[in-house]
Protein backbone atom coordinates (compact mmCIF):
# COMPACT_ATOMS: atom_id res chain seq x y z
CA UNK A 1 237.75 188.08 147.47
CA UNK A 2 240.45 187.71 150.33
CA UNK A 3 240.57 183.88 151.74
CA UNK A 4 242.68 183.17 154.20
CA UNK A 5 242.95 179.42 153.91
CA UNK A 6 240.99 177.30 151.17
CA UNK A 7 241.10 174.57 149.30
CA UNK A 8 241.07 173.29 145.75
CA UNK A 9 239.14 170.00 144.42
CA UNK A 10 238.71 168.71 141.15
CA UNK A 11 237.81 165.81 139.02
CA UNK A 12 235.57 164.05 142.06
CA UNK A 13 234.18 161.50 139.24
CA UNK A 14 231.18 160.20 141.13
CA UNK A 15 233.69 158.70 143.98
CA UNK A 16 231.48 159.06 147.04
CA UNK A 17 234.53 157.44 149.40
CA UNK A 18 237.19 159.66 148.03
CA UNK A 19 235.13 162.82 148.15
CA UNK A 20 234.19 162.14 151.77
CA UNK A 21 237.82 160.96 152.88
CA UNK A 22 239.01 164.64 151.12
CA UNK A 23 236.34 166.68 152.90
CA UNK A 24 237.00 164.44 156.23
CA UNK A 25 240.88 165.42 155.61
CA UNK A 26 239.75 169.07 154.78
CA UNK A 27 237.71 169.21 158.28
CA UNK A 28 241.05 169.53 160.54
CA UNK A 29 242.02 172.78 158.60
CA UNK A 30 239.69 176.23 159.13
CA UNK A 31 239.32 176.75 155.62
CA UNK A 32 237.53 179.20 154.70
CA UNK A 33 235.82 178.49 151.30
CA UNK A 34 235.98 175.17 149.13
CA UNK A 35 236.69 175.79 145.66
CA UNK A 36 235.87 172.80 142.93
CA UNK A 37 236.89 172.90 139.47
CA UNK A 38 235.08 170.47 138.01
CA UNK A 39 234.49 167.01 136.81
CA UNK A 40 232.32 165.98 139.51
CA UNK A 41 230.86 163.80 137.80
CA UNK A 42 231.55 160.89 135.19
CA UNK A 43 233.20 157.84 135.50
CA UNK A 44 231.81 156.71 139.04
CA UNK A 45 229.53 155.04 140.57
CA UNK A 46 227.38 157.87 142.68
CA UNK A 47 226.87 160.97 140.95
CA UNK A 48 223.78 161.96 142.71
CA UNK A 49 225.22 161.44 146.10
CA UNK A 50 228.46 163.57 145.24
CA UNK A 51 226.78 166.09 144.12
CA UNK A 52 224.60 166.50 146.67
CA UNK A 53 228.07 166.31 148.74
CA UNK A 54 229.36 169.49 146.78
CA UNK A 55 226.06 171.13 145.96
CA UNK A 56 227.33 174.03 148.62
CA UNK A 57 230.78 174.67 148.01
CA UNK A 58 231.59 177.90 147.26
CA UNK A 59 232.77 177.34 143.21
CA UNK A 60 232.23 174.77 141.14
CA UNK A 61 233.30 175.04 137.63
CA UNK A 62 232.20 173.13 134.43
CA UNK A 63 234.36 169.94 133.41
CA UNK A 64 234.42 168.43 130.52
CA UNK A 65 232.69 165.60 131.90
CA UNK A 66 229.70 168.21 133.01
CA UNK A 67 229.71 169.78 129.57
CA UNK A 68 229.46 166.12 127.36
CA UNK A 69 226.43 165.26 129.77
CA UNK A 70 224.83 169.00 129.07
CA UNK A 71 225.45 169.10 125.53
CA UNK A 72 227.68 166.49 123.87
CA UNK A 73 230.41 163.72 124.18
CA UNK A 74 231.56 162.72 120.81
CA UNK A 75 235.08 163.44 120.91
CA UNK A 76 234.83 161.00 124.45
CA UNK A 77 235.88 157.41 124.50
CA UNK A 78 233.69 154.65 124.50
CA UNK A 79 234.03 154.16 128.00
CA UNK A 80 233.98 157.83 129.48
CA UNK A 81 230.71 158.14 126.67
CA UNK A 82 229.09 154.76 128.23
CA UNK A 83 229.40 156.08 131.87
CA UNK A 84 227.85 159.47 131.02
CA UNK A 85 224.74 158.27 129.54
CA UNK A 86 224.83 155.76 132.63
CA UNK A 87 224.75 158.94 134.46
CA UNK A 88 222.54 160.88 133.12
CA UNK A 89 219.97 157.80 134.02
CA UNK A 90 221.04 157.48 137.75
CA UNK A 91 220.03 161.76 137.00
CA UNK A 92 216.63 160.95 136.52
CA UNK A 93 215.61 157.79 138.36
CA UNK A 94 211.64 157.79 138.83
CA UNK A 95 212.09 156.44 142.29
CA UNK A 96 213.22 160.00 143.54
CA UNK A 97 210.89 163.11 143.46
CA UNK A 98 211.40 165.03 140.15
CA UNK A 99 212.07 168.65 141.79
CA UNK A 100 215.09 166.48 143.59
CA UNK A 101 216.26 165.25 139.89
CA UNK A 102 215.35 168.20 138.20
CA UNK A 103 217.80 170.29 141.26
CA UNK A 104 220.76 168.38 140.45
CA UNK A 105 220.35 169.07 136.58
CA UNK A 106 219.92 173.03 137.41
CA UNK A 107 223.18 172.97 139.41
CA UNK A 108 224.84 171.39 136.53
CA UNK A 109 223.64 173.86 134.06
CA UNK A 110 224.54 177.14 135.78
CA UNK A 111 228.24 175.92 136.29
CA UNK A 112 230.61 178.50 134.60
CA UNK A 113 233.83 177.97 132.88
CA UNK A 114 236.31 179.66 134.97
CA UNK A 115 236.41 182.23 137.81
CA UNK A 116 238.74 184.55 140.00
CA UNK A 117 238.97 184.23 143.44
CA UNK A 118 241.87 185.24 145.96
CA UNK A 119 244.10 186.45 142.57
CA UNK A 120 244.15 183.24 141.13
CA UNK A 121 242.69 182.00 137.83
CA UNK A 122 240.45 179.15 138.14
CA UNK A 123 239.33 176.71 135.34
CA UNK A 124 239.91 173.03 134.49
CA UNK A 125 241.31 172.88 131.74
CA UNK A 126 243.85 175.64 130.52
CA UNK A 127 243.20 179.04 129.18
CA UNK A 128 243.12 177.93 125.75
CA UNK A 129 239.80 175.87 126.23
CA UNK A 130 238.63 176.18 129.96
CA UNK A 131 236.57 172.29 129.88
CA UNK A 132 239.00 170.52 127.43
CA UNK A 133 242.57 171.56 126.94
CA UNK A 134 245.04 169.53 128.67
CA UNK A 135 248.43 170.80 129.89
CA UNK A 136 250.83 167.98 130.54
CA UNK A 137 254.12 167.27 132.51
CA UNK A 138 255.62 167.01 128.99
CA UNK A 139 253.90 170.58 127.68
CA UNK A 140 256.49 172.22 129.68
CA UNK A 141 258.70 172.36 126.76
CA UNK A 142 256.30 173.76 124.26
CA UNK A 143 256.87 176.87 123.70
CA UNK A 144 253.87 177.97 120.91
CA UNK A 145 251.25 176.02 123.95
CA UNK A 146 252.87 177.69 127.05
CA UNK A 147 253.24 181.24 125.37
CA UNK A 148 249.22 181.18 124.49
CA UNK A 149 248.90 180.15 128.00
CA UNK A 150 251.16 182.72 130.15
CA UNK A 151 250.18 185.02 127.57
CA UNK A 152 246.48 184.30 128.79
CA UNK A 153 246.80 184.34 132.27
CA UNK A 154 246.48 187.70 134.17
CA UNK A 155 246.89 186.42 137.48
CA UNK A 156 250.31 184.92 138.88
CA UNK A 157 248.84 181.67 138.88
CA UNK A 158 246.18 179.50 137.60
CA UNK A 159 245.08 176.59 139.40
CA UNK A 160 243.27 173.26 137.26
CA UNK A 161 242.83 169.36 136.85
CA UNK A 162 241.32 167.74 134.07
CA UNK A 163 244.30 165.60 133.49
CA UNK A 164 244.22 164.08 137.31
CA UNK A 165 248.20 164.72 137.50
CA UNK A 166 249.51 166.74 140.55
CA UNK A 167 251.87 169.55 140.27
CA UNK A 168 253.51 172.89 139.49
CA UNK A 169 254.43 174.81 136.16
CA UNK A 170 256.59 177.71 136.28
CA UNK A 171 256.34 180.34 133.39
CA UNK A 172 260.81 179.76 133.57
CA UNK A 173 260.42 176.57 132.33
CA UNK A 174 260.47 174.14 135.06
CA UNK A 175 257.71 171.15 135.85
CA UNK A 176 257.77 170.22 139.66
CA UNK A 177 256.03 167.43 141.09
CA UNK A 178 254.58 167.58 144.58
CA UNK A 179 257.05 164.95 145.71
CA UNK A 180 260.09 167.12 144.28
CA UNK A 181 258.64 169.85 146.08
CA UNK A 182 257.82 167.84 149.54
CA UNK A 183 254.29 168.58 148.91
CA UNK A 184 254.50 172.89 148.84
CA UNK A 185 255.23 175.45 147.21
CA UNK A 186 255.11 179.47 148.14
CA UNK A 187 253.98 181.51 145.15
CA UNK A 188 255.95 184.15 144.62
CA UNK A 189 256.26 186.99 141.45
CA UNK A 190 256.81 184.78 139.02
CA UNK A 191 253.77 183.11 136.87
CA UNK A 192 253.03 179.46 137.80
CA UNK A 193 249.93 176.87 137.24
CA UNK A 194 249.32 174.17 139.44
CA UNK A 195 247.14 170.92 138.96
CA UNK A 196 245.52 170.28 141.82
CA UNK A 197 245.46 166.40 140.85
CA UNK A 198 242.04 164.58 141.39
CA UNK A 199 239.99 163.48 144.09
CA UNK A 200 238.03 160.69 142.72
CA UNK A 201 240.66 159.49 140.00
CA UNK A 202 244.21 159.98 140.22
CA UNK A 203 246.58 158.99 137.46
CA UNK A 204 250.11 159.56 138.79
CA UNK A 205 250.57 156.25 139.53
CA UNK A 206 249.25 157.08 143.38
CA UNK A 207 245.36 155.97 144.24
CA UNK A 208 245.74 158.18 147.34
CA UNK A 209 242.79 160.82 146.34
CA UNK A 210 244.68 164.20 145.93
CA UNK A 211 243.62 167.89 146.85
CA UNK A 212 245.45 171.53 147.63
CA UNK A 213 244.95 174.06 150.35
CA UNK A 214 246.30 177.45 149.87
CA UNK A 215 247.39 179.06 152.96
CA UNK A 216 248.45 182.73 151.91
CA UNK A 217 251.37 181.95 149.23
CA UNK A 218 251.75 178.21 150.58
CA UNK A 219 250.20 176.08 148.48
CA UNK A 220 249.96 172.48 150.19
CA UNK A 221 249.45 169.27 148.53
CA UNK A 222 247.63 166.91 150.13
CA UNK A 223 247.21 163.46 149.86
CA UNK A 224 244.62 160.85 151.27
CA UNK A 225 243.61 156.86 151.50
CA UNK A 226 240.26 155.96 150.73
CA UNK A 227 237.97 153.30 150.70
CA UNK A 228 238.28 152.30 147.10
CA UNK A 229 237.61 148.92 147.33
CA UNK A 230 234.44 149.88 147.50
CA UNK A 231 234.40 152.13 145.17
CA UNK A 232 235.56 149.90 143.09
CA UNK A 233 232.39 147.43 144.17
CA UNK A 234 229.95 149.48 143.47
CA UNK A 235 231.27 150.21 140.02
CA UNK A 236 231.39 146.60 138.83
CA UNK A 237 227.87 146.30 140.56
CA UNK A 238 226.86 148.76 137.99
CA UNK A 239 226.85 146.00 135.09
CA UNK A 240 226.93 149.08 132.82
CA UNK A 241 230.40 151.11 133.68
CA UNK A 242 233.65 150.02 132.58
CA UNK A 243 235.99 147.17 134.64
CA UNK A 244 238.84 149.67 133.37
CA UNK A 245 237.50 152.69 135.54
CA UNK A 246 237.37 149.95 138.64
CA UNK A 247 240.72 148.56 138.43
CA UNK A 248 242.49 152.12 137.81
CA UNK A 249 241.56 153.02 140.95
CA UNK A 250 243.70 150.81 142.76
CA UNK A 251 246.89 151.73 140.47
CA UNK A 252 246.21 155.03 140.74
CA UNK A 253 246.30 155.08 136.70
C-alpha cells in the first residue's frame, strides 16, 4: 500500500481535547490515510467519544490498554487497573442504545496486533510482544533486546508508542530525540524505529500532545497545545480515576 503522506497516532488515552487538537493539526496536511497504533483508550476521561473520533481511521492496532479491558489487567497498576474497569462502565452505560455500546466493544475486539503499510512495521509495543514490550531511550545499549528486535523487523523501520516517549532508534546504535533532530528525520537504508510519542499522554516532560506524518522518507514530528485543563476537569469530575493521571497532564509526565 503506497501513501503518499500519512500520519501516525498512538496512545490517545480517552483525551477527547488532545485527540481533536491532533486531528485539527492533521487537517492542514492532505494526508492520505491515518494510521493509530493503539491505546485509545485507558486512563481518560471519554473513551466513548474518542473512539467514536477514531472509529474510521484507516488502522488501529491493539494496545495494551485495549487488550487488559478485552481480556485481563493484572500485571497493570492500581491506577491504570481502576481506570479500565471505570471504562469498561462508561462502555456500557444503559442510557445509550445497546447496538451503540455493543459497536464500540466490536471495534475493540477485531483490533489486530500489528500491520504493514507503506514498508513500515506497525505495532505498539516492539516485536518481541506487539501490546506490551517497551523499548526505552536507555534500551539503546542493550544489545541481547535490540538484536531480537532488528533481528525481527523485516522492514527498514518500525514505527510504535506504548511508552508515550518521542523519537528515533537507529539499528548503529544511536537514540535521537525529535528535538536533536529539529523534529525530522529522512529514512534511509539503514534499520530505524521511531516512537511516535502520544497524543493523549505524553511523558517527555512536554504536555504538548505529540504525533508523526510521514511524507515519503521524511518523517515529521509534530507537536500540539491542547485544552488540558479540561481534560484534566473532567477527570477529577470522574470521582473514580486517579488525581495522578490529571496532574501528569500538565507536566507532560
Amino acid at each position: 500500500m503506497e501513501l503518499l503522506l500519512y500520519a501516525l497516532i498512538s496512545d490517545l488515552h480517552s483525551n477527547l481535547e488532545a485527540v481533536e487538537a491532533v486531528f485539527e493539526d492533521m487537517a492542514a496536511f492532505p494526508v492520505d490515510a491515518i494510521l493509530c497504533l493503539g491505546d485509545v483508550i485507558g486512563y481518560g476521561p471519554n473513551p466513548r467519544e474518542v473512539l467514536e473520533a477514531v472509529r474510521n481511521v484507516d488502522v488501529i492496532l491493539m494496545g495494551n490498554h485495549e487488550e487488559g479491558l478485552l481480556f485481563y489487567a493484572e500485571d497493570f497498576n492500581p491506577k491504570a487497573r481502576q481506570a479500565l474497569e471505570w471504562t469498561k462502565d462508561q462502555l456500557n452505560l444503559p442510557e445509550y442504545p445497546r447496538d451503540e455500546n455493543y459497536g464500540l466493544w466490536e471495534l475493540l475486539d477485531g483490533l489486530p496486533k500489528s500491520e504493514r503499510r507503506a514498508g513500515a512495521t506497525l505495532v505498539h509495543g516492539s516485536l518481541r510482544n506487539e501490546t506490551k514490550d517497551y523499548v526505552m531511550p536507555e534500551d539503546i545499549g542493550d544489545a541481547d533486546k535490540m538484536g531480537e528486535i532488528w533481528s525481527a523487523l523485516k522492514d527498514r523501520v518500525c514505527f510504535f508508542g506504548h511508552t508515550h516517549i518521542p523519537g528515533v532508534w537507529t539499528e548503529g546504535g544511536r537514540f535521537r530525540r525529535p528535538a536533536e533532530l529539529k523534529d525530522e528525520f529522512v529514512l534511509g537504508e539503514e534499520k530505524v524505529l521511531v516512537n511516535v510519542g502520544s497524543v493523549g499522554q505524553p511523558r517527555d516532560a512536554d504536555p504538548r500532545a505529540s504525533y508523526v506524518l510521514v511524507d515519503g522518507d521524511r518523517v515529521i514530528f509534530r507537536r500540539v497545545q491542547y485544552d488540558y485543563v479540561s481534560t484534566m476537569r473532567k477527570i477529577l469530575k470522574t470521582g473514580v480515576l486517579s488525581d495522578t493521571l490529571a496532574a501528569r497532564l500538565k507536566v507532560g509526565r
